[in-house]
Protein backbone atom coordinates (compact mmCIF):
# COMPACT_ATOMS: atom_id res chain seq x y z
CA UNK A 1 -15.30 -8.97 29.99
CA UNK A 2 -14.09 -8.64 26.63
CA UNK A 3 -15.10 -6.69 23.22
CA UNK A 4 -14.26 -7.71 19.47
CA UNK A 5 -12.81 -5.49 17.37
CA UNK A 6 -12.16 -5.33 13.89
CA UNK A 7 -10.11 -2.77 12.77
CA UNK A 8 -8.92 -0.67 9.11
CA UNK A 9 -7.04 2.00 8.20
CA UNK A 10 -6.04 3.83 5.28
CA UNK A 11 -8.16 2.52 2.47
CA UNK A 12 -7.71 5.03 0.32
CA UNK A 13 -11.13 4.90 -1.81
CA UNK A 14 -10.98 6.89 -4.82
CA UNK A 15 -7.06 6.36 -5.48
CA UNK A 16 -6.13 7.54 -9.31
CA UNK A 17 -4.16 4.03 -10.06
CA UNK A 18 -2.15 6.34 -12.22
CA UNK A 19 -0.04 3.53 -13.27
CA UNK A 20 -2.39 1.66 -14.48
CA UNK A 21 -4.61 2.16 -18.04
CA UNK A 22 -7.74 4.22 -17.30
CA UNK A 23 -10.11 0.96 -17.84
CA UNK A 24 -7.96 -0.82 -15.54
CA UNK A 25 -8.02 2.42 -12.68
CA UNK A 26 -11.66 2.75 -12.97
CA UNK A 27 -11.90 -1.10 -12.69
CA UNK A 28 -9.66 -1.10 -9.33
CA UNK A 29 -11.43 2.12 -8.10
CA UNK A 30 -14.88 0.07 -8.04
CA UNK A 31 -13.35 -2.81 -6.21
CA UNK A 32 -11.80 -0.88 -3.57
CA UNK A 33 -15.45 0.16 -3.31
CA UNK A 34 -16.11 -3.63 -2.99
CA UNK A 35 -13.66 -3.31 -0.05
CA UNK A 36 -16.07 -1.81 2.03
CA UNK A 37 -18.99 -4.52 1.41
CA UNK A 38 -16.04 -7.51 2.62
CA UNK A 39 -15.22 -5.46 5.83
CA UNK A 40 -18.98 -5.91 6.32
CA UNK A 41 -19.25 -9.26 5.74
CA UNK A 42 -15.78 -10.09 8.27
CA UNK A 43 -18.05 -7.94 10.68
CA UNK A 44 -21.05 -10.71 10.40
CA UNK A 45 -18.80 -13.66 9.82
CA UNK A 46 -16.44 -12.90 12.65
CA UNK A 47 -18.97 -11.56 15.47
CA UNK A 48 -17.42 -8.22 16.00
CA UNK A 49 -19.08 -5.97 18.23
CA UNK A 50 -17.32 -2.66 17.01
CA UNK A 51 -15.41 -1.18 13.72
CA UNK A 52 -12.64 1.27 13.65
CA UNK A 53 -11.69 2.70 10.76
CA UNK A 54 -8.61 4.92 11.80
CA UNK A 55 -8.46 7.39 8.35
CA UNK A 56 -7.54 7.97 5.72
CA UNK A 57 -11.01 6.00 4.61
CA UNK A 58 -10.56 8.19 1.14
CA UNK A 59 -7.56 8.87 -0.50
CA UNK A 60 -8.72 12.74 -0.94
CA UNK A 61 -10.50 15.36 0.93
CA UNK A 62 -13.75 14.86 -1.84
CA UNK A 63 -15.21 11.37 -2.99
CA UNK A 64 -16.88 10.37 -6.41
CA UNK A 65 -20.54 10.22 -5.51
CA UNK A 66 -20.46 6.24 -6.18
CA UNK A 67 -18.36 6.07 -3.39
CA UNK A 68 -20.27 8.22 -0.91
CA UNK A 69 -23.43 6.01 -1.81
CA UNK A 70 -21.68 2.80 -1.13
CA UNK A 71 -20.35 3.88 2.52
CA UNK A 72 -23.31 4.92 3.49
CA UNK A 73 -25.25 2.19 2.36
CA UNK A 74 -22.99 -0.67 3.47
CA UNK A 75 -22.17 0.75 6.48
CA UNK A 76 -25.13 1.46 7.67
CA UNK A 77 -25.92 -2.27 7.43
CA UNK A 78 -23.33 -3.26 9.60
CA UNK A 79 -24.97 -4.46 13.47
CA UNK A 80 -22.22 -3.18 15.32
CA UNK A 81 -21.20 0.91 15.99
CA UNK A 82 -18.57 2.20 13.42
CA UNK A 83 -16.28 5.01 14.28
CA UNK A 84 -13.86 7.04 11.75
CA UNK A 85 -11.29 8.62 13.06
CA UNK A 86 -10.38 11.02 9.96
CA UNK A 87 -6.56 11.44 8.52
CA UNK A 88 -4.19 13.62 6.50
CA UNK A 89 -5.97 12.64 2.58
CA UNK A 90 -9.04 12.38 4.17
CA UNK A 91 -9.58 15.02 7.31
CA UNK A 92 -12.18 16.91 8.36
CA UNK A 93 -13.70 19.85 7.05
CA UNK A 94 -17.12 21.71 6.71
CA UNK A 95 -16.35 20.98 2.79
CA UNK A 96 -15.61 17.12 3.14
CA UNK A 97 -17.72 14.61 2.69
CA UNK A 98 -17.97 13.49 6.70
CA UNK A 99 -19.70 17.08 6.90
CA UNK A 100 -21.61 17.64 3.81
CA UNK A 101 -23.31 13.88 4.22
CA UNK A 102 -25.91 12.27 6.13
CA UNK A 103 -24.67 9.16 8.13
CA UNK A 104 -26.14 6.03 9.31
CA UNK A 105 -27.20 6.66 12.72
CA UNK A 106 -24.38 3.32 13.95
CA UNK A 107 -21.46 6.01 12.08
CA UNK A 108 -19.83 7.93 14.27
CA UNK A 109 -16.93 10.78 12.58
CA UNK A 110 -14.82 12.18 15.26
CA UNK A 111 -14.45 15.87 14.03
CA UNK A 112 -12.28 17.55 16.73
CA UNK A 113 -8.20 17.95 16.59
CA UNK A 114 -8.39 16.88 20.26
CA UNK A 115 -9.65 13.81 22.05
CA UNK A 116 -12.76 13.30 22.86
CA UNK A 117 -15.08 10.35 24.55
CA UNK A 118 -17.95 8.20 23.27
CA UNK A 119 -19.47 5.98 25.89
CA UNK A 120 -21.49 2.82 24.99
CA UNK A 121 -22.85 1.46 28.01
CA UNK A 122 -24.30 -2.04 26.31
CA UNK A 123 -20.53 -3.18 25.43
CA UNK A 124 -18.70 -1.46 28.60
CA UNK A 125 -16.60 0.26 26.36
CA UNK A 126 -15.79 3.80 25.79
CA UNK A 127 -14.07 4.62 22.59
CA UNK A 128 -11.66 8.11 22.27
CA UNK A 129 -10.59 9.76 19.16
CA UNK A 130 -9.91 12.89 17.43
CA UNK A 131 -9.81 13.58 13.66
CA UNK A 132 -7.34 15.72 11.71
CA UNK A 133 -8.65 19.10 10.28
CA UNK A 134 -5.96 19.84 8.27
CA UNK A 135 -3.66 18.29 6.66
CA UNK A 136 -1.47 17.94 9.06
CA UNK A 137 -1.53 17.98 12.96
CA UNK A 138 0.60 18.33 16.02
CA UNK A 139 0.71 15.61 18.36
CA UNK A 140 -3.00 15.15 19.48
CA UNK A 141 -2.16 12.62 22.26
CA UNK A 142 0.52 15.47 24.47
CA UNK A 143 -0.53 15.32 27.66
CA UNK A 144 -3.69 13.06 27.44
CA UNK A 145 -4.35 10.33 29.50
CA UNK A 146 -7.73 9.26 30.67
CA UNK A 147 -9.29 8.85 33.93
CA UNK A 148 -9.90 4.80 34.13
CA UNK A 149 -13.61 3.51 35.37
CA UNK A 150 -13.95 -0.13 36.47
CA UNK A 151 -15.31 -2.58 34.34
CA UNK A 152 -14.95 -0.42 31.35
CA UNK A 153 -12.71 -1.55 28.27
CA UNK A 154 -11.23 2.08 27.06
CA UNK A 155 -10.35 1.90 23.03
CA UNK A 156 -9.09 4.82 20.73
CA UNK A 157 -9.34 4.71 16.93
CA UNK A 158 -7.13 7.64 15.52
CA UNK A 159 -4.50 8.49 12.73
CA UNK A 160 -1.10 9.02 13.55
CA UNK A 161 2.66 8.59 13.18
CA UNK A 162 4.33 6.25 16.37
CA UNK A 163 7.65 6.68 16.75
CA UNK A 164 8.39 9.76 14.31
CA UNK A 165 8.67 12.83 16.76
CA UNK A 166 9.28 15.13 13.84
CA UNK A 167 6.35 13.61 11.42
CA UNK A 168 3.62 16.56 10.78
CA UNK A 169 1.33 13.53 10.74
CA UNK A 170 0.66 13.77 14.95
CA UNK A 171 3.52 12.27 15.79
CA UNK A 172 3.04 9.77 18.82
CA UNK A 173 5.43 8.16 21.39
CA UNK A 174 5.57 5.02 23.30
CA UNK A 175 5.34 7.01 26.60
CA UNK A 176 1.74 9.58 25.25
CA UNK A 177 0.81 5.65 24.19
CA UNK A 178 1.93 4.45 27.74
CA UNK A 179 0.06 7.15 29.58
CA UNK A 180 -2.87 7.39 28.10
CA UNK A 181 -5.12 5.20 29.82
CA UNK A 182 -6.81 2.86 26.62
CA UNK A 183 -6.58 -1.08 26.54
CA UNK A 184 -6.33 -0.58 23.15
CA UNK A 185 -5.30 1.92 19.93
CA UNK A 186 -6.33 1.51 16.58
CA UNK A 187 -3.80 3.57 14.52
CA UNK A 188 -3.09 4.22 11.00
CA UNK A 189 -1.35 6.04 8.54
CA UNK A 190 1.39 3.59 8.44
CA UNK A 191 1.08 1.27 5.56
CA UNK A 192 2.79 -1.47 6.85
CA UNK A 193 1.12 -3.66 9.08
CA UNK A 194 2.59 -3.59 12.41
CA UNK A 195 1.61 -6.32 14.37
CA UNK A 196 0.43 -6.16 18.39
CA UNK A 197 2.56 -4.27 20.22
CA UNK A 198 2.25 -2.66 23.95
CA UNK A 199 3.62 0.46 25.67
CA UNK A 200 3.13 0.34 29.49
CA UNK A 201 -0.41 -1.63 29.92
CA UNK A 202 -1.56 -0.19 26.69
CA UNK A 203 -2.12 -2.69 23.64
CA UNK A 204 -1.57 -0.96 19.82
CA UNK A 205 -1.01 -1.30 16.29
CA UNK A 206 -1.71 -0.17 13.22
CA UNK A 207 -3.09 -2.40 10.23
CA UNK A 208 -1.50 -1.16 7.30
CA UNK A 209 -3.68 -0.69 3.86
CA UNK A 210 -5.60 -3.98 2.93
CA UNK A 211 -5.19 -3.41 -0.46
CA UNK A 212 -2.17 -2.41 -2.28
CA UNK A 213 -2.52 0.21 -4.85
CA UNK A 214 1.27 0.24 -5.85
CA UNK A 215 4.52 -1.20 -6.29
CA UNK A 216 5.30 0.70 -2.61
CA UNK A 217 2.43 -1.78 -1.17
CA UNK A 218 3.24 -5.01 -2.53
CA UNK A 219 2.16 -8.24 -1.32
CA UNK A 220 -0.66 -9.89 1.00
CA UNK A 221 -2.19 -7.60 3.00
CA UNK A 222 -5.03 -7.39 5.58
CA UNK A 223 -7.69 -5.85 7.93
CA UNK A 224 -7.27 -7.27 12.03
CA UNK A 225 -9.85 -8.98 14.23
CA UNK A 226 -8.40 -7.82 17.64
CA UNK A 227 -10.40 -9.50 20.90
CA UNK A 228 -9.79 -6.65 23.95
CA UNK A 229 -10.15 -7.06 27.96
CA UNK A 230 -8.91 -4.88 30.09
CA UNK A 231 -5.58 -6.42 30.25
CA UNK A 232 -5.03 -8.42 27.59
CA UNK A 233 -5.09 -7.90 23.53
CA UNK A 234 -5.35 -11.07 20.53
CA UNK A 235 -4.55 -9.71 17.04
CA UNK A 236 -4.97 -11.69 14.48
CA UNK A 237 -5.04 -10.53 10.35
CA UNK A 238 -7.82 -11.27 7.40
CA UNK A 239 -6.81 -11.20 4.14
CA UNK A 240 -10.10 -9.09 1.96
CA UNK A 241 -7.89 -8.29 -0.91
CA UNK A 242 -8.91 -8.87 -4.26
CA UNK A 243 -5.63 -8.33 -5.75
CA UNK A 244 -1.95 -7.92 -5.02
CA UNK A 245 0.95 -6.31 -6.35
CA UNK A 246 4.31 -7.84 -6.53
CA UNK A 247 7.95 -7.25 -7.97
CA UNK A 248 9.85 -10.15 -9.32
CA UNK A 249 13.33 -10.44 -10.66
CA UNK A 250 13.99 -13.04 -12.81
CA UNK A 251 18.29 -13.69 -13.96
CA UNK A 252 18.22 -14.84 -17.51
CA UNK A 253 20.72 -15.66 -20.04
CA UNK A 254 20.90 -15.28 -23.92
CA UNK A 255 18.57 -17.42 -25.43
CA UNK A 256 16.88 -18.71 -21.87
CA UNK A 257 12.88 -18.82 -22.07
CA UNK A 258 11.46 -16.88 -19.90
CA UNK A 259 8.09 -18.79 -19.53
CA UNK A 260 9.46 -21.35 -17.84
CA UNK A 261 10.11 -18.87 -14.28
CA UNK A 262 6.66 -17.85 -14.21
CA UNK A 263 4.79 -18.11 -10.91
CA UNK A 264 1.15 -19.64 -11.41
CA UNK A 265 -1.72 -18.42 -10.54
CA UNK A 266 -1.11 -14.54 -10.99
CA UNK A 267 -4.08 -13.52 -13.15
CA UNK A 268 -5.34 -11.58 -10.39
CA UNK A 269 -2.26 -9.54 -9.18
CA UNK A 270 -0.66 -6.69 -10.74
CA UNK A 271 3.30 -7.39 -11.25
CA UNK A 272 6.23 -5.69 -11.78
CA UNK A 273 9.45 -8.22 -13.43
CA UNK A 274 12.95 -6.80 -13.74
CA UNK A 275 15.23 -8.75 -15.93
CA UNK A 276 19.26 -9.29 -14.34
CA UNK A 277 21.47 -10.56 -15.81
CA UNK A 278 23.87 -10.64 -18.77
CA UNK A 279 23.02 -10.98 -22.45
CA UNK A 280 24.92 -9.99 -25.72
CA UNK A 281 21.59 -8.72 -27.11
CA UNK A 282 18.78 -6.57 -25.17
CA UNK A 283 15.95 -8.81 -24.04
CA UNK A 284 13.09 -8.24 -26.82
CA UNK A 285 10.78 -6.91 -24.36
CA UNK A 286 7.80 -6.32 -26.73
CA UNK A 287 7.50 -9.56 -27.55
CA UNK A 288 7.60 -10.81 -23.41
CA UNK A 289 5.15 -8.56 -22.97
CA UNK A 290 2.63 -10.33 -25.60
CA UNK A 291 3.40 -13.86 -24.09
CA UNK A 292 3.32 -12.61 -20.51
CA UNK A 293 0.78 -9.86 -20.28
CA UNK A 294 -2.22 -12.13 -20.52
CA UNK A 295 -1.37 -13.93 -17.45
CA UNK A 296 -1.45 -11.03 -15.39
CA UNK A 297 -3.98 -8.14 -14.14
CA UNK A 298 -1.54 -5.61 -14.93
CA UNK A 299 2.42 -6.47 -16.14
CA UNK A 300 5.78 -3.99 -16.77
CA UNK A 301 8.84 -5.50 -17.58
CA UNK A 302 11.89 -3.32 -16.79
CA UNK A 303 15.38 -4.39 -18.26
CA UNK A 304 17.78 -4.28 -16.15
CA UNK A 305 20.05 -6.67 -17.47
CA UNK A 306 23.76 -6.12 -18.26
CA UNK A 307 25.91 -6.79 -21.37
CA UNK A 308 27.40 -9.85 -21.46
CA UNK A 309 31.61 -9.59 -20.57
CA UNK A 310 32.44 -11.31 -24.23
CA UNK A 311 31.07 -8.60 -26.39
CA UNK A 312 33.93 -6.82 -27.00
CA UNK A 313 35.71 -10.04 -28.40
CA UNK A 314 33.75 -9.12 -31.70
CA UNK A 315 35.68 -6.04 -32.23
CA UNK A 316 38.31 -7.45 -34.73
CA UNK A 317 36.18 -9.23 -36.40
CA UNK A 318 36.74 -7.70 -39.96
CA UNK A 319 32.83 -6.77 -40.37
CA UNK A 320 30.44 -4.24 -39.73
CA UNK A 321 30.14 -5.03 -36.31
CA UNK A 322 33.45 -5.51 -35.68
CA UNK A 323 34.05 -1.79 -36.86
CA UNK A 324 31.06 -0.76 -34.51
CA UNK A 325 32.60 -2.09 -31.58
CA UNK A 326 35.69 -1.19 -32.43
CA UNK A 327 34.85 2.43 -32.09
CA UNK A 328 32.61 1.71 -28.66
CA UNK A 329 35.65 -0.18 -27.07
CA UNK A 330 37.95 2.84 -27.71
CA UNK A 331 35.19 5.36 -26.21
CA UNK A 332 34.77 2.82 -23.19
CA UNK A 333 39.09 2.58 -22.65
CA UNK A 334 38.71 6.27 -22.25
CA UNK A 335 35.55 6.62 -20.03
CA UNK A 336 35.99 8.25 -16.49
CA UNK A 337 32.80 6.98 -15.09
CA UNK A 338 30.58 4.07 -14.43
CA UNK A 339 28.06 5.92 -15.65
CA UNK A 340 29.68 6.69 -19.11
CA UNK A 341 30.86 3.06 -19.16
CA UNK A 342 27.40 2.25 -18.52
CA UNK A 343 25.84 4.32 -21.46
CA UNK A 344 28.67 2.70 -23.75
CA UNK A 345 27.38 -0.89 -23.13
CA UNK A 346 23.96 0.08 -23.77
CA UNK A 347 24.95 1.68 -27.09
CA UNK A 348 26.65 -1.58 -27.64
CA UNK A 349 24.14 -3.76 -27.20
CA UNK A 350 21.19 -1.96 -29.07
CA UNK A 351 24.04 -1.81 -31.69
CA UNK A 352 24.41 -5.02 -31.98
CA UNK A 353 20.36 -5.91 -31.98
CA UNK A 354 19.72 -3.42 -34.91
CA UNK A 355 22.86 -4.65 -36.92
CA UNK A 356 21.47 -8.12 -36.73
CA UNK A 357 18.28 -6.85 -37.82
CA UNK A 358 16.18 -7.66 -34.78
CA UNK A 359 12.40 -6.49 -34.18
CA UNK A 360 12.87 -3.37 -32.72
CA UNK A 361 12.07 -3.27 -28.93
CA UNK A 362 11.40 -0.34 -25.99
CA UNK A 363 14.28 1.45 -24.94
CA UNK A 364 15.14 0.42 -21.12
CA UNK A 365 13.19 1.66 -18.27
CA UNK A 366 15.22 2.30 -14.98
């Protein structure tokens, strides 16, 4: 006897992608939308029997009416019973949008802050879960544990934080995990995927988001396929991202083209390169970004490169910016700090760029 799961968390629909350019965040919102139809179509593809979508579904308490459409639409299309388990952005209320809507009849919202029980006698399972009415909540899982029936596969789908006693995000343990009865929990809240793991005879793990929406969330992420019996748990991941974000430091030297370090096939993804390194000028980061910028989503270049160690050779030259650096090498001698020494070589450098009459480029971003 086994069951097929396939199980989400923290989706975040309606995210600002305040980073972004507002064409580019209202483009991004609609594909996370788009996120929901691909869950559906792993569902038919993979021949899961049940979907657990353990919060955080939106990334607010409220959803743009687009969004609310497209849930219930797509998810009432799915051949299989849904649950949502409801988390800190997204819990519920009598004002959110698990409340205020009407729900395919295959959706079910778990709207309690303790555990409760939904049978379904055609897959011998029973799945538990609570919801989060605030946002936050004590530990929801103190002192559960459920009474086990034979032949019955026992699965929760609920938000929470494992292994954080002090998180006000229902903080779990290993032994509430241990003793409470399921074959299998379907957590989130944690954006980083964290593989199968097992406390006592009970299976777990958390997906992470399977989308990134942010330099904190970069690279492939995924949704899992988990196949349940009543003692035994296969996880496996499924990419449905449309894009990915990814940082990427790149060492260059004066003069050194910076084409040539490019990864391919990044017109997708949204990227974030920092430049290392040491250079006698500033890296003319205006003009990267108008060879670069079309090969990406989304690009920021952040210069983080160093002046290079000969600079301060040019201060006797008898010229203007010998004079310059003159002055700059004195101020640097008598610097207490890194920080001050810092802030010298930066003066230095864009100096150095504007005496030579360079194109004029953005001041650094740390």
């Amino acid at each position: 006897m086994s069951i097929r799961v396939l199980h989400a968390a923290d989706l975040h629909l309606d995210s600002p992608f305040e980073a972004l350019p507002a064409g580019k965040a209202a483009q991004r919102r609609q594909e996370q939308r788009l996120l929901i139809a691909r869950i559906a179509q792993a569902v038919k593809d993979n021949g899961v029997q049940l979907v657990l979508l353990s919060g955080d579904l939106l990334d607010t308490g409220s959803a743009y009416r687009e969004t609310s459409m497209t849930l219930i639409d797509i998810l009432g299309r799915i051949e299989c019973p849904v649950f949502i388990a409801p988390g800190n952005h997204d819990y519920y209320s009598l004002h959110s949008p698990y409340a205020k809507l009407h729900w395919p009849e295959n959706v079910h919202i778990f709207s309690a802050p303790h555990v409760e029980c939904v049978p379904i006698p055609e897959l011998n399972v029973r799945v538990w879960g609570a919801a989060f009415t605030e946002p936050r909540s004590g530990p929801l899982l103190r002192g559960f544990e459920a009474e086990k029936e034979e032949n019955i596969i026992d699965i929760m789908c609920i938000h929470g934080d494992v292994g954080n006693d002090a998180s006000p995000y229902n903080p779990v343990s290993e032994e509430q995990i241990s003793r409470s009865g399921m074959d299998y929990i379907g957590f989130g809240h944690i954006h980083k995927a964290s593989g199968l793991r097992r406390a006592g005879d009970t299976f777990y793990a958390w997906p992470g988001c399977p989308e990134g929406r942010g330099f904190d969330e970069t690279g492939n992420k995924s949704v899992y396929i988990a196949d349940i019996t009543e003692n035994n748990c296969k996880l496996r991941g499924i990419n449905l991202a449309m894009r990915k974000y990814e940082i990427m430091r790149i060492r260059i030297a004066d003069g050194e083209e910076i084409l040539t370090k490019m990864p391919e096939y990044t017109e997708n993804d949204i990227y974030r390169i920092i430049l290392t390194g040491r250079t006698l000028a500033p890296p003319d980061i205006s003009q990267m970004m108008q060879q670069l910028e079309p090969r990406f989503f989304a690009l920021q270049i952040i210069d983080r490169t160093k002046m290079s160690r000969n600079i301060w050779d040019h201060s006797d030259e008898n010229t203007l910016r010998g004079f310059f650096l003159k002055r700059l090498v004195k101020a640097y001698d008598e610097a207490t700090t890194d920080q001050e020494r810092e802030l010298i070589e930066r003066a230095a450098r864009w100096g150095i760029a504007a005496l030579e009459n360079e194109e004029e480029v953005s001041p650094l971003e740390d």
